[in-house]
Protein backbone atom coordinates (compact mmCIF):
# COMPACT_ATOMS: atom_id res chain seq x y z
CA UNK A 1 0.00 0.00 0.00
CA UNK A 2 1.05 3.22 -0.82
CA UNK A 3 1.36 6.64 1.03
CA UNK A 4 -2.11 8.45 1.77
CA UNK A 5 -2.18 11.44 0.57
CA UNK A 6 -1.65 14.06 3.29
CA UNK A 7 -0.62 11.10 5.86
CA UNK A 8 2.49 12.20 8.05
CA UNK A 9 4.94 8.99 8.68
CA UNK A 10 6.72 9.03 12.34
CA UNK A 11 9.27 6.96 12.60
CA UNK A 12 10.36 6.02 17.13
CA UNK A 13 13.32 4.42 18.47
CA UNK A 14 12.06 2.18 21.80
CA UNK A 15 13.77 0.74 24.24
CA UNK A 16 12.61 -2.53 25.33
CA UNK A 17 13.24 -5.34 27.66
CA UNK A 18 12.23 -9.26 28.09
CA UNK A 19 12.77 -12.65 29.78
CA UNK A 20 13.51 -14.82 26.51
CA UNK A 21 12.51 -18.07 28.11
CA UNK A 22 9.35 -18.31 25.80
CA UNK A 23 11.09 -17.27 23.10
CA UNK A 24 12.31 -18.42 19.64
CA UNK A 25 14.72 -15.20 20.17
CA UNK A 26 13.32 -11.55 19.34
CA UNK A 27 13.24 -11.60 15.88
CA UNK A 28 9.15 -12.05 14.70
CA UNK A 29 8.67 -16.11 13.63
CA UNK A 30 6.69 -15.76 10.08
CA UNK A 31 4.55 -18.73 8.99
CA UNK A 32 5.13 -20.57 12.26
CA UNK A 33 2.29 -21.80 14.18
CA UNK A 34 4.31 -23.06 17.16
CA UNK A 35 7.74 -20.59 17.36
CA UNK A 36 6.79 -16.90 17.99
CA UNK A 37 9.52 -14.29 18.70
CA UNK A 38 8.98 -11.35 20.72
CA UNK A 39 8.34 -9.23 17.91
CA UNK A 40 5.14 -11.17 16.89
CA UNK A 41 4.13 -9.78 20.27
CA UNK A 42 5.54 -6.14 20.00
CA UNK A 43 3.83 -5.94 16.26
CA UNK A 44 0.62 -7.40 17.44
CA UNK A 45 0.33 -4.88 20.01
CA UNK A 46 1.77 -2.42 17.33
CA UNK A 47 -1.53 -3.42 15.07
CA UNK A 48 -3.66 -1.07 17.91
CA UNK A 49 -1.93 1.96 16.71
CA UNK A 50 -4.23 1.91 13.42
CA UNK A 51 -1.00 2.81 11.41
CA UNK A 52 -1.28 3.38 7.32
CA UNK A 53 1.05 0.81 7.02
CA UNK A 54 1.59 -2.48 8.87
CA UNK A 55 4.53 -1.77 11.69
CA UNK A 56 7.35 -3.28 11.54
CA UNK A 57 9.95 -3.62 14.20
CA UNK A 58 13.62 -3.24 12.91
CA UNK A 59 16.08 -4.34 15.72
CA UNK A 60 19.14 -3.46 16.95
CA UNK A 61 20.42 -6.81 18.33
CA UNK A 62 19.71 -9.98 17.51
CA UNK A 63 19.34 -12.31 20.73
CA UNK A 64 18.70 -15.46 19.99
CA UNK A 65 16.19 -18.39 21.55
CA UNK A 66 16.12 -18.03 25.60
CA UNK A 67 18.60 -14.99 25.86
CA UNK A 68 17.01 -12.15 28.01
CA UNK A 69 17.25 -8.17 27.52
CA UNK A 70 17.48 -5.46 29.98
CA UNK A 71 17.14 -2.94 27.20
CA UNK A 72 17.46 -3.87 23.44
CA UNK A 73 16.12 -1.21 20.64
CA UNK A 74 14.33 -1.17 17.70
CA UNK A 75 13.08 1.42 15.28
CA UNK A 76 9.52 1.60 14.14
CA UNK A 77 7.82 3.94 11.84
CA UNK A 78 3.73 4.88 12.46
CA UNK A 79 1.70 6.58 9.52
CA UNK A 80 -1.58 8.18 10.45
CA UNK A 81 -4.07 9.09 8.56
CA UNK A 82 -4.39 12.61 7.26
CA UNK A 83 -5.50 15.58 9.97
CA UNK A 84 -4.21 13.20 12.64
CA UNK A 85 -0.66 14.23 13.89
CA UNK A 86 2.05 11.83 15.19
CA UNK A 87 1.86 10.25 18.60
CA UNK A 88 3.83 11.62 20.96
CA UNK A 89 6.73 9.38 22.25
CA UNK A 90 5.02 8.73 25.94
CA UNK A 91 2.22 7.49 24.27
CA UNK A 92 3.60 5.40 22.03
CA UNK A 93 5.48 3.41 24.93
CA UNK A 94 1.92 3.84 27.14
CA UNK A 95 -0.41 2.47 23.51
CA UNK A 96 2.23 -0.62 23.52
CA UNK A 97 2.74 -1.30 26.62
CA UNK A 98 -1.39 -1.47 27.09
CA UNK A 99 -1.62 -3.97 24.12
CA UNK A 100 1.31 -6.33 24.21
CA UNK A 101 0.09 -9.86 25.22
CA UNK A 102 2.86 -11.25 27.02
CA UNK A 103 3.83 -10.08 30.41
CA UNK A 104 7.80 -10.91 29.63
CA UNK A 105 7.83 -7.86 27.39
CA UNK A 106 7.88 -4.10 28.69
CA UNK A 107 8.81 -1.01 26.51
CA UNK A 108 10.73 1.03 28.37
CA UNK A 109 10.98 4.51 26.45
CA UNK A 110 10.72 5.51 22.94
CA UNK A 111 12.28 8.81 21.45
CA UNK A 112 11.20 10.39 17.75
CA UNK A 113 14.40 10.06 15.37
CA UNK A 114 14.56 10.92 11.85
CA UNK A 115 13.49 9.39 9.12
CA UNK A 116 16.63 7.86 8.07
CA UNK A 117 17.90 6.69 11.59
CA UNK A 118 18.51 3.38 11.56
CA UNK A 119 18.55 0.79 14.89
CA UNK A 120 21.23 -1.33 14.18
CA UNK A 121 23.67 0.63 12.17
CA UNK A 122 23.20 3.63 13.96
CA UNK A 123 24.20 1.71 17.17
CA UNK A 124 27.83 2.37 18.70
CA UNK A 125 27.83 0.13 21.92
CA UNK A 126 26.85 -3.02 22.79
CA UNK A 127 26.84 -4.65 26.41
CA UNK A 128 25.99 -8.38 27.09
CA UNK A 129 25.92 -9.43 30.49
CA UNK A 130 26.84 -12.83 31.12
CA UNK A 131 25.62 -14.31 35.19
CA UNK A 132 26.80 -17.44 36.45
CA UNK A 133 26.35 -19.27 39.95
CA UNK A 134 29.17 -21.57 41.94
CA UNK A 135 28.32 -23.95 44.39
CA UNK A 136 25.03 -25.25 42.73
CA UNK A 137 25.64 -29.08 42.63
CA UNK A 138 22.63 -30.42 41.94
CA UNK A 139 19.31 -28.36 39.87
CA UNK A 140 16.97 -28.15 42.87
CA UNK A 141 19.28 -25.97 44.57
CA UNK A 142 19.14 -22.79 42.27
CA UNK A 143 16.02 -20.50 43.14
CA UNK A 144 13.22 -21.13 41.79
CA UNK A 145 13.11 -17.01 40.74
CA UNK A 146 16.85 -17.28 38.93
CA UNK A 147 16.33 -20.55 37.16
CA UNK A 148 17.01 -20.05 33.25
CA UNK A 149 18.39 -16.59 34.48
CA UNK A 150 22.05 -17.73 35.17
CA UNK A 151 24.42 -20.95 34.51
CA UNK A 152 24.56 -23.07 37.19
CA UNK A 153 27.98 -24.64 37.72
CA UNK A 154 28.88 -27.77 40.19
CA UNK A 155 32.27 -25.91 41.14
CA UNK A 156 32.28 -24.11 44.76
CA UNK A 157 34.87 -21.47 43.28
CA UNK A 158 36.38 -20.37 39.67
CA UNK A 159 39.80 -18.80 39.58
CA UNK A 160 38.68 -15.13 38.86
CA UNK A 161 42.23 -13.82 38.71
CA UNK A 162 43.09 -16.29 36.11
CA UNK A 163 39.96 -15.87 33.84
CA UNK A 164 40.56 -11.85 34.20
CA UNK A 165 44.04 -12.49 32.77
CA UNK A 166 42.82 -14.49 29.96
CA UNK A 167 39.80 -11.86 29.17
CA UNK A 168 42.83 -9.06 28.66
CA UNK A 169 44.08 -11.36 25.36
CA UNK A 170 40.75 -10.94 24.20
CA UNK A 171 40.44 -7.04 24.18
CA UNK A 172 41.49 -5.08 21.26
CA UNK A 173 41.01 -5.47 17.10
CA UNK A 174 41.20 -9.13 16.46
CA UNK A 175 39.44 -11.77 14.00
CA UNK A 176 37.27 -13.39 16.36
CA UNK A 177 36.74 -16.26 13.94
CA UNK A 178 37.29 -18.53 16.42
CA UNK A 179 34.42 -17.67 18.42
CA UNK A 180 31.83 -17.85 15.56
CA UNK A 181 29.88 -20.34 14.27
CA UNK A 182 30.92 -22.55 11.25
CA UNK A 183 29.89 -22.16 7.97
CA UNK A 184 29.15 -18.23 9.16
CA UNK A 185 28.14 -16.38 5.87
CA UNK A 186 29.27 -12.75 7.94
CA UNK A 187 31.75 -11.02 5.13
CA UNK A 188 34.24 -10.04 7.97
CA UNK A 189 35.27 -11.71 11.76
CA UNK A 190 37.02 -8.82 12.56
CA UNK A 191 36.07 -7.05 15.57
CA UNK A 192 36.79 -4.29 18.42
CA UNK A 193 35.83 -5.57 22.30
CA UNK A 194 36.25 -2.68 24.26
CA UNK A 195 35.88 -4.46 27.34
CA UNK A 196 35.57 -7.90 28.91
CA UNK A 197 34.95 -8.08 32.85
CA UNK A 198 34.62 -10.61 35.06
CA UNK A 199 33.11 -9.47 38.73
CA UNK A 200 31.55 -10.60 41.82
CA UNK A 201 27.62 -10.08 42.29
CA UNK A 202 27.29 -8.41 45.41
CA UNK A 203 24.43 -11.32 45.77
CA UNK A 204 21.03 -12.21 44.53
CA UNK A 205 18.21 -11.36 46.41
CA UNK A 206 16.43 -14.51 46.07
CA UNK A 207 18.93 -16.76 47.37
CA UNK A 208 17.82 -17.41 51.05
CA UNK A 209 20.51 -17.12 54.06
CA UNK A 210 20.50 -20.75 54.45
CA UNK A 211 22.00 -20.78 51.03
CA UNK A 212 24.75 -19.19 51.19
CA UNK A 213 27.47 -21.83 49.26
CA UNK A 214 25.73 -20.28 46.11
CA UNK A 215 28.15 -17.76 44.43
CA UNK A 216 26.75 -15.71 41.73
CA UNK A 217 29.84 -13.74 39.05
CA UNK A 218 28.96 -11.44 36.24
CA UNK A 219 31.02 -11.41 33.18
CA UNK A 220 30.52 -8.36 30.87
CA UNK A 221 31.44 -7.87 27.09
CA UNK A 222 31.05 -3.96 25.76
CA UNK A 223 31.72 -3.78 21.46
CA UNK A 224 29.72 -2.07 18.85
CA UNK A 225 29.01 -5.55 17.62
CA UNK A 226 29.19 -8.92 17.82
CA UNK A 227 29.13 -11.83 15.79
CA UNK A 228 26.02 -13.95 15.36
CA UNK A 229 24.78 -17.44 13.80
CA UNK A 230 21.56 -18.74 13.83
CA UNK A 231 21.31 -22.32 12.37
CA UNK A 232 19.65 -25.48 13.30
CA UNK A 233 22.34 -27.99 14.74
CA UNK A 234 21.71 -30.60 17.39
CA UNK A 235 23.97 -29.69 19.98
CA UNK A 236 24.98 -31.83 22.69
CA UNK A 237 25.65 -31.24 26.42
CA UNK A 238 29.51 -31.16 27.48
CA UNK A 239 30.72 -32.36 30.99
CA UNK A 240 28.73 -29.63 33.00
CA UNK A 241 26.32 -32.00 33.69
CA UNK A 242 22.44 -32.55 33.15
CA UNK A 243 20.91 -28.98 31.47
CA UNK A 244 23.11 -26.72 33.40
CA UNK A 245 26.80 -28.02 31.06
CA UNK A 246 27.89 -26.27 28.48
CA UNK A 247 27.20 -27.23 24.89
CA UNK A 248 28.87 -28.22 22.09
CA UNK A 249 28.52 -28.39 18.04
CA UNK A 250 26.38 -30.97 16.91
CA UNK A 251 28.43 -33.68 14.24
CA UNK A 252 27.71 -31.78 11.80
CA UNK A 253 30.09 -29.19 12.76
CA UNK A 254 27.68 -26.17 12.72
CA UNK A 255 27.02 -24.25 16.10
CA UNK A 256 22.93 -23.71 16.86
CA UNK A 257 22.25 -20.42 18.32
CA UNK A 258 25.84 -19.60 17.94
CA UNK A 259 26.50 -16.56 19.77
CA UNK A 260 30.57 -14.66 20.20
CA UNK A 261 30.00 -13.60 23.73
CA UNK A 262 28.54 -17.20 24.78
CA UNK A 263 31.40 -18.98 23.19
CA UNK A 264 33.87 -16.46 24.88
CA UNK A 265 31.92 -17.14 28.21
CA UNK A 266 32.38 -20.73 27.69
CA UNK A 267 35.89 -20.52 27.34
CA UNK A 268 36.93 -18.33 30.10
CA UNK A 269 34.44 -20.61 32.07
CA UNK A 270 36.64 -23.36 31.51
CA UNK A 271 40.03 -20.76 32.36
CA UNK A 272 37.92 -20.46 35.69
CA UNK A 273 37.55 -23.95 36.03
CA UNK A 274 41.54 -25.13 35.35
CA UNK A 275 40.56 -26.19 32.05
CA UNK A 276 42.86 -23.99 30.48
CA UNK A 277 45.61 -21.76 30.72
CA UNK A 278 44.72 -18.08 30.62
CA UNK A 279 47.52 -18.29 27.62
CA UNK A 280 45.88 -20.87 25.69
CA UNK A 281 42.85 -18.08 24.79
CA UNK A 282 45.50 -16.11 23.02
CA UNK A 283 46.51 -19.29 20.87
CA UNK A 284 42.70 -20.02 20.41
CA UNK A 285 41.98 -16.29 19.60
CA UNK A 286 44.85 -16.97 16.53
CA UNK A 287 43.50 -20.43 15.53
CA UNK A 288 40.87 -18.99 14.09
CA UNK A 289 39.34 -21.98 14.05
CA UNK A 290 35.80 -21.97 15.16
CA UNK A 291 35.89 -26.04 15.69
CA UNK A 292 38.46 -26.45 17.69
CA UNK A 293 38.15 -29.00 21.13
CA UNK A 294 37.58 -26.01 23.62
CA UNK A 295 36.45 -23.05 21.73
CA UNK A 296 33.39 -25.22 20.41
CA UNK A 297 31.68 -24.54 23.55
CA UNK A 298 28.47 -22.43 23.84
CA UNK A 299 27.41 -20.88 27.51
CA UNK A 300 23.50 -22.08 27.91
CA UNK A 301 21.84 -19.10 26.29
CA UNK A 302 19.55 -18.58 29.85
CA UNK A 303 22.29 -17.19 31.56
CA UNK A 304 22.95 -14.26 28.82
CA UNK A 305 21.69 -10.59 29.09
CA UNK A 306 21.70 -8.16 26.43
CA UNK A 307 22.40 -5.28 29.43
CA UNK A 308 22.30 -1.74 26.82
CA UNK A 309 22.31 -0.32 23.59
CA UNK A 310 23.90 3.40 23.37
CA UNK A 311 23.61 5.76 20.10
CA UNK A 312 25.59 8.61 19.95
CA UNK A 313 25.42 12.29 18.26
CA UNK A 314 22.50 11.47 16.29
CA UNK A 315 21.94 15.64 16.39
CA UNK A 316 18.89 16.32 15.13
CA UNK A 317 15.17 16.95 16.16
CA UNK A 318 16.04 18.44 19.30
CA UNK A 319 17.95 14.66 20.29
CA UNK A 320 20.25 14.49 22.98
CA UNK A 321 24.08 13.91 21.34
CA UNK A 322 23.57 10.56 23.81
CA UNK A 323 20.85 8.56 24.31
CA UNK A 324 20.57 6.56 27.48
CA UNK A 325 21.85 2.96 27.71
CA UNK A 326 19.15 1.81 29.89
CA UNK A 327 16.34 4.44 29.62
CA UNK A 328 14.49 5.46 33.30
CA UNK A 329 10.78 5.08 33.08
């Protein structure tokens, strides 16, 4: 359909947040009856605002099935019908927020941005969060309120010094080849991490006094982008035991869901663990060889976090030169 005459297009950048645990990933399933992504929700929803045109949701990030946002962003454009002017941001967040069917999605903010912003490639930072828990040695002992919201690992203690040593090797320009999935059809492997961290949680609040062997660490990963694969592949779990191990390719050499910051996760897991040598990263880093033994390893995607998108300088319509990582409400 085309424009209506005298119709004024709006196009919004929102923020928006989920739990991915219901997920097929954020990206909208078409022609599925049984996978739904939580776009199908976020357009649904986006079907009250009586638009022109059909919304569509073009995202930032990519997160794929069971990975979890604190704030991802998408851009969104809204044509009403002639005499009617634009919605106002705040009520664009309020109209969605009112309609969405799911209540594991919340829209945060939304901002107006010109008509030739763009989500993803206007993006300059990216921060995944990555939470893990020591001391969990059997399933039943995680909280009920942070299952499929952190790995669980058997170990009472990781070697934090050691996997902060091997994170430095991976900072910097490099071709992270190694740490993307085979058979990727991305043009380039080459890219900047700005920052890799590996932290204490001060402590979840759902973990009772009682329980107090439970650990919980935080690894963080801040780049303007990452590398991503999604492909069907049965993968198989790898001597973490039961559903909380990592995983590895399936036989036919392809990595499901492969994600870079998972399969740098993994690997510094196994640093933590005395699986490796903070060294060895550096040779894997240079293999460049996503199928080697150790760097074949993908974090469970339940304990990932897509923490904040930030755009920068985007200077006009009265924008801030930096929009918030993690908008208030």
């Amino acid at each position: 359909m085309g424009p209506a005459s005298g119709s004024v297009t709006a196009r919004y950048l929102v923020y928006f947040q989920y739990l991915g645990t219901d997920f097929n990933g954020v990206a909208a399933v078409r022609g599925s009856q049984r996978a739904v992504g939580v776009l199908n929700y976020l357009e649904e929803a986006a079907k009250r605002l009586n638009s022109v045109v059909p919304v569509r949701f073009t995202i930032s990030s990519r997160t794929d099935a069971g990975v979890h946002a604190l704030s991802n962003a998408a851009h969104l454009d809204v044509q009403r019908r002639s005499g009617q002017p634009p919605f106002s941001p705040e009520v664009l967040a309020e109209a969605l927020n009112a309609h969405v069917r799911h209540p594991a999605i919340r829209v945060l903010q939304a901002f107006r941005v010109p008509s030739d912003f763009h989500a993803r490639h206007a993006a300059t930072s990216r921060t995944y969060l990555y939470r893990l828990v020591t001391g969990c040695h059997r399933p039943d002992q995680l909280s009920v309120f942070e299952r499929n919201r952190c790995w669980p690992l058997r170990a009472d203690c990781l070697d934090v010094d050691a996997m902060q040593e091997a994170a430095q090797h991976l900072l910097g320009t490099h071709d992270f080849r190694a740490f993307q999935s085979a058979g990727s059809p991305t043009t380039s492997s080459v890219r900047t991490l700005r920052r890799a961290s590996v932290s204490p949680d001060p402590g979840s609040p759902f973990v009772l006094a009682q329980e107090k062997r439970l650990h919980f660490w935080n690894l963080e990963f801040e780049s303007r982008s990452f590398l991503y694969r999604q492909v069907g592949s049965a993968l198989s779990h790898l001597d973490g035991g039961g559903s909380g191990g990592a995983l590895r390719a399936g036989p036919n050499g392809s990595l499901g869901l492969g994600l870079q910051v998972r399969r740098m996760t993994a690997v510094l897991v196994a640093v933590g663990l005395g699986a490796l040598r903070p060294a060895q990263v550096k040779v894997i880093l240079e293999s460049r060889d996503p199928l080697g033994r150790h760097q074949a390893r993908v974090a469970p995607a339940h304990g990932l976090f897509l923490k904040s998108v930030l755009y920068e300088n985007l200077g006009k319509s009265g924008l801030p030169a930096e929009m918030p990582s993690t908008p208030t409400d």
